[in-house]
N, C-alpha and C. Protein backbone atom coordinates (compact mmCIF):
# COMPACT_ATOMS: atom_id res chain seq x y z
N UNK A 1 0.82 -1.19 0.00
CA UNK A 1 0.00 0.00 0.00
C UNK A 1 0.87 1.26 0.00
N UNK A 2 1.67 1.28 0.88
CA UNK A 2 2.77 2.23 0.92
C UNK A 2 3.59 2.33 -0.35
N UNK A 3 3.77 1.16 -0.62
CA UNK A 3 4.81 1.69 -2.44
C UNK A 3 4.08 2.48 -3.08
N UNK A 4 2.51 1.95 -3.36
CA UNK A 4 1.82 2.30 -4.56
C UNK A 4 1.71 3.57 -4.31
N UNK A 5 1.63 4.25 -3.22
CA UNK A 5 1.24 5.87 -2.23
C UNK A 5 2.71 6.36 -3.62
N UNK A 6 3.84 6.15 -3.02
CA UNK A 6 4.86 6.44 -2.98
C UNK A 6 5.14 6.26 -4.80
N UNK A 7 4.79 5.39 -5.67
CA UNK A 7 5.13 5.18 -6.77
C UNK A 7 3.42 6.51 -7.38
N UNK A 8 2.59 6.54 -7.36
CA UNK A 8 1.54 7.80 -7.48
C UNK A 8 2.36 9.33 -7.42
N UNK A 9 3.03 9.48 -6.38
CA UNK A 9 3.61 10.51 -6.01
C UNK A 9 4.75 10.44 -7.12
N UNK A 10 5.02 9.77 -6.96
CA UNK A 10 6.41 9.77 -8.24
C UNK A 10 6.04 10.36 -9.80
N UNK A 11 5.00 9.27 -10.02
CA UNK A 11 4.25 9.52 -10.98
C UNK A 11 3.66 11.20 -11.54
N UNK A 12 3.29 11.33 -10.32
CA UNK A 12 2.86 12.81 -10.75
C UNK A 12 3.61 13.81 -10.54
N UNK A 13 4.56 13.51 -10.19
CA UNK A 13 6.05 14.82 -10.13
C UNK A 13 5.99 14.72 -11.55
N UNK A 14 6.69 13.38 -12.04
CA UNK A 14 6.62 13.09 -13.02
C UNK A 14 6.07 13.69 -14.11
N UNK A 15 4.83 13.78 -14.17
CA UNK A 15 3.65 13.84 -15.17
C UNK A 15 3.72 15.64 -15.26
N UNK A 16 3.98 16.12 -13.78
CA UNK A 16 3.93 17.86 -13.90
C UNK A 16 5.28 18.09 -14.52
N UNK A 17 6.11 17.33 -14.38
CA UNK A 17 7.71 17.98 -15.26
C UNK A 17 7.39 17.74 -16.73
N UNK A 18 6.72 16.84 -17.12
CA UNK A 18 6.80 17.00 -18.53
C UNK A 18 5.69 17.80 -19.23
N UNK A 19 4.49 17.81 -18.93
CA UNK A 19 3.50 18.63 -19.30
C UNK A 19 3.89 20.22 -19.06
N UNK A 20 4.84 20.78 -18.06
CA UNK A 20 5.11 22.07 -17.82
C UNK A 20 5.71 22.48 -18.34
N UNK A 21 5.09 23.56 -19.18
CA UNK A 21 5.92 24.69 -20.29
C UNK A 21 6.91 25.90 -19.90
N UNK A 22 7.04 25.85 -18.27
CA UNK A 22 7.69 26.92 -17.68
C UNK A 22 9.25 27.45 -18.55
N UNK A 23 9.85 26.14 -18.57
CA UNK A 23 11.15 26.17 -19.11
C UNK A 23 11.05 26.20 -20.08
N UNK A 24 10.13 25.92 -20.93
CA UNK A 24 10.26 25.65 -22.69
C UNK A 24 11.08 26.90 -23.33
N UNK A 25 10.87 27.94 -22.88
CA UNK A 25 11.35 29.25 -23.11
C UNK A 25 12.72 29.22 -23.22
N UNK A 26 13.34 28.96 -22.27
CA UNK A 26 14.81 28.74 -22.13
C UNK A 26 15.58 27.46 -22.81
N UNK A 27 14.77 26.75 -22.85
CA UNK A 27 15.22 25.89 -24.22
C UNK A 27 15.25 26.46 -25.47
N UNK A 28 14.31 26.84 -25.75
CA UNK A 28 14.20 27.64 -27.09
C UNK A 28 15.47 28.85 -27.41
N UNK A 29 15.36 29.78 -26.21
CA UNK A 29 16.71 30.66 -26.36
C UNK A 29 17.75 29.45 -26.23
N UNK A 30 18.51 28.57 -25.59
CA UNK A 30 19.58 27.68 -25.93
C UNK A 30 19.83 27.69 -27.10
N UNK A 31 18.56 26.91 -27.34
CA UNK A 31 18.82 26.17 -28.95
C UNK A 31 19.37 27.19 -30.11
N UNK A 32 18.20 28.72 -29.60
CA UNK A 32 18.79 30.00 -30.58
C UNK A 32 20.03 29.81 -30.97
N UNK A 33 20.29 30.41 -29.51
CA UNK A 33 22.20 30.72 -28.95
C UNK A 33 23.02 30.05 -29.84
N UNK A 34 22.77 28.75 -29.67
CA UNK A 34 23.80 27.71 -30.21
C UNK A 34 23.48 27.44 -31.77
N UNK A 35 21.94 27.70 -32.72
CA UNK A 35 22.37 27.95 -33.55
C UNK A 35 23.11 29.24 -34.23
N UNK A 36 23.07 30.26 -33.78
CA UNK A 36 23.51 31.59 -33.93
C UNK A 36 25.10 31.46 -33.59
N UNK A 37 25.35 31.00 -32.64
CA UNK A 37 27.22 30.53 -32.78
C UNK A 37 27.41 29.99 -34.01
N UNK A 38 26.62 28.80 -33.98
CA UNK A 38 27.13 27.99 -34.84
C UNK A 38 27.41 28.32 -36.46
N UNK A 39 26.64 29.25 -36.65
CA UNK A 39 26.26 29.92 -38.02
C UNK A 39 27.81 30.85 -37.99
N UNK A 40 27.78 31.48 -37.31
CA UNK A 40 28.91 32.11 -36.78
C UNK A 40 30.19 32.26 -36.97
N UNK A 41 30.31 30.56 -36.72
CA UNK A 41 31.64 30.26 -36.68
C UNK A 41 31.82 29.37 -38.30
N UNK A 42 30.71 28.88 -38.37
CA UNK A 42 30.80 28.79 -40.00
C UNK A 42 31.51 29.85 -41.18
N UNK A 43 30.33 30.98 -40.73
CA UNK A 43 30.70 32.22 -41.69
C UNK A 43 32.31 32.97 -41.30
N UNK A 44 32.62 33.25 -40.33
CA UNK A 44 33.72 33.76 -39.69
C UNK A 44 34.89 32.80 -39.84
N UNK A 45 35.05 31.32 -39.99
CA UNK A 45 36.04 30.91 -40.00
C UNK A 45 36.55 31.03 -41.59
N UNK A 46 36.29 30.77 -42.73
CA UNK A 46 37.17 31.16 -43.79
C UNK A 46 37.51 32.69 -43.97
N UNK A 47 36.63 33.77 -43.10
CA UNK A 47 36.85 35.36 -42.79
C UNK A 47 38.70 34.87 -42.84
N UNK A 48 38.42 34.32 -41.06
CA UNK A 48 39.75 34.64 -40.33
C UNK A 48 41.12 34.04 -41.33
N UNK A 49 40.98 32.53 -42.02
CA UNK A 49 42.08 32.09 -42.82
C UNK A 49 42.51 33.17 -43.69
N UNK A 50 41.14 33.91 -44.54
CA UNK A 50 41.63 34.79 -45.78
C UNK A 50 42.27 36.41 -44.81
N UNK A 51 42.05 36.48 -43.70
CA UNK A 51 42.47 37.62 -43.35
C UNK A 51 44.26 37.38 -42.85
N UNK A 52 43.99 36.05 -42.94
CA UNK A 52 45.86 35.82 -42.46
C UNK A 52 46.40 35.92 -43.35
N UNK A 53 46.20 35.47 -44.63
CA UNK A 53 47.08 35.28 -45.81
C UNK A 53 46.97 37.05 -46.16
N UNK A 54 45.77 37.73 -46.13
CA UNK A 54 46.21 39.10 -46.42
C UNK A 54 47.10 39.71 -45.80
N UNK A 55 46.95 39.61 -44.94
CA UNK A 55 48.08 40.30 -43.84
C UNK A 55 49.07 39.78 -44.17
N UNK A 56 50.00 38.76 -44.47
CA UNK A 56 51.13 38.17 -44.73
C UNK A 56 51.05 38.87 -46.22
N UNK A 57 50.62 39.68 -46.98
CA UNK A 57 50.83 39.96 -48.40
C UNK A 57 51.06 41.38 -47.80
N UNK A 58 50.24 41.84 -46.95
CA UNK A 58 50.91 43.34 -46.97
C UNK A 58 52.31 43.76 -46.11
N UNK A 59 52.49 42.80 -44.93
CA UNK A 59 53.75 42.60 -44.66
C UNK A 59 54.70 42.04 -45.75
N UNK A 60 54.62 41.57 -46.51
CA UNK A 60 55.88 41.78 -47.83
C UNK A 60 55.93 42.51 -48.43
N UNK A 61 54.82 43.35 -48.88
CA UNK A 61 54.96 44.28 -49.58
C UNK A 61 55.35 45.87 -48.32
N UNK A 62 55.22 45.69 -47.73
CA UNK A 62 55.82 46.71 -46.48
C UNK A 62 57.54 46.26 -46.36
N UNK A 63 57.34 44.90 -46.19
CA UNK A 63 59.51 44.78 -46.49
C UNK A 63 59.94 45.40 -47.46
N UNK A 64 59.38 45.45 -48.61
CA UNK A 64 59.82 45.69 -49.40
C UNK A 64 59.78 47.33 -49.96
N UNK A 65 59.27 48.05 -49.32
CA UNK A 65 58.85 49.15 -49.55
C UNK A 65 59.88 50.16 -48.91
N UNK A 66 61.32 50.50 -49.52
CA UNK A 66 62.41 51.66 -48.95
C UNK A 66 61.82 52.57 -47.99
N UNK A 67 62.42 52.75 -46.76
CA UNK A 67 62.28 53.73 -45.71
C UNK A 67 63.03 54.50 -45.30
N UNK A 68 62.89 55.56 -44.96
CA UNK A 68 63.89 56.54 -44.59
C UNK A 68 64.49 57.16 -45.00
N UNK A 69 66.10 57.64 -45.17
CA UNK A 69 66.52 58.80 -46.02
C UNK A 69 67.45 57.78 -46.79
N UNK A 70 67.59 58.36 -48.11
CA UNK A 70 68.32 57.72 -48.82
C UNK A 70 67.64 56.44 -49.42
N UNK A 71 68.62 55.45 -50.03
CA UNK A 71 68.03 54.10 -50.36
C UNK A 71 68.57 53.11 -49.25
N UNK A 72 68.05 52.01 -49.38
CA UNK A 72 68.35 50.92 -48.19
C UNK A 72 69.06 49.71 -49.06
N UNK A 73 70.20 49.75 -50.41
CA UNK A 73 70.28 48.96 -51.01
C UNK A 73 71.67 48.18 -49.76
């Protein structure tokens, strides 16, 4: 008699955690979040590769570019 008390009670914790929409909200922003990174880091990661190789083109062309008085031969 006592289990069944005790397995009822369970049951309906139970039954109110899943039927309750309280949190649904905050799942939903998660899920946003993490697709919005994710998109993110998609779009931004060939950004960052092509911004290295630029930068390594204007640093050679900056070596190479005479400074100061006179020539630098």
């Amino acid at each position: 008699m006592v289990t069944i008390m005790v397995f009822e009670k369970i049951r309906s914790a139970l039954r109110s955690v899943i039927f309750d929409e309280e949190g649904a909200v905050t799942v939903d922003w998660v899920v946003l979040s993490a697709a919005i990174i994710g998109i993110a880091m998609v779009v931004l990661t060939p950004i960052a590769f092509e911004t290295g190789s630029a930068s390594e083109q204007v640093a050679d062309y900056i070596a190479g570019v005479p400074s100061g008085y006179g020539s630098n031969d």
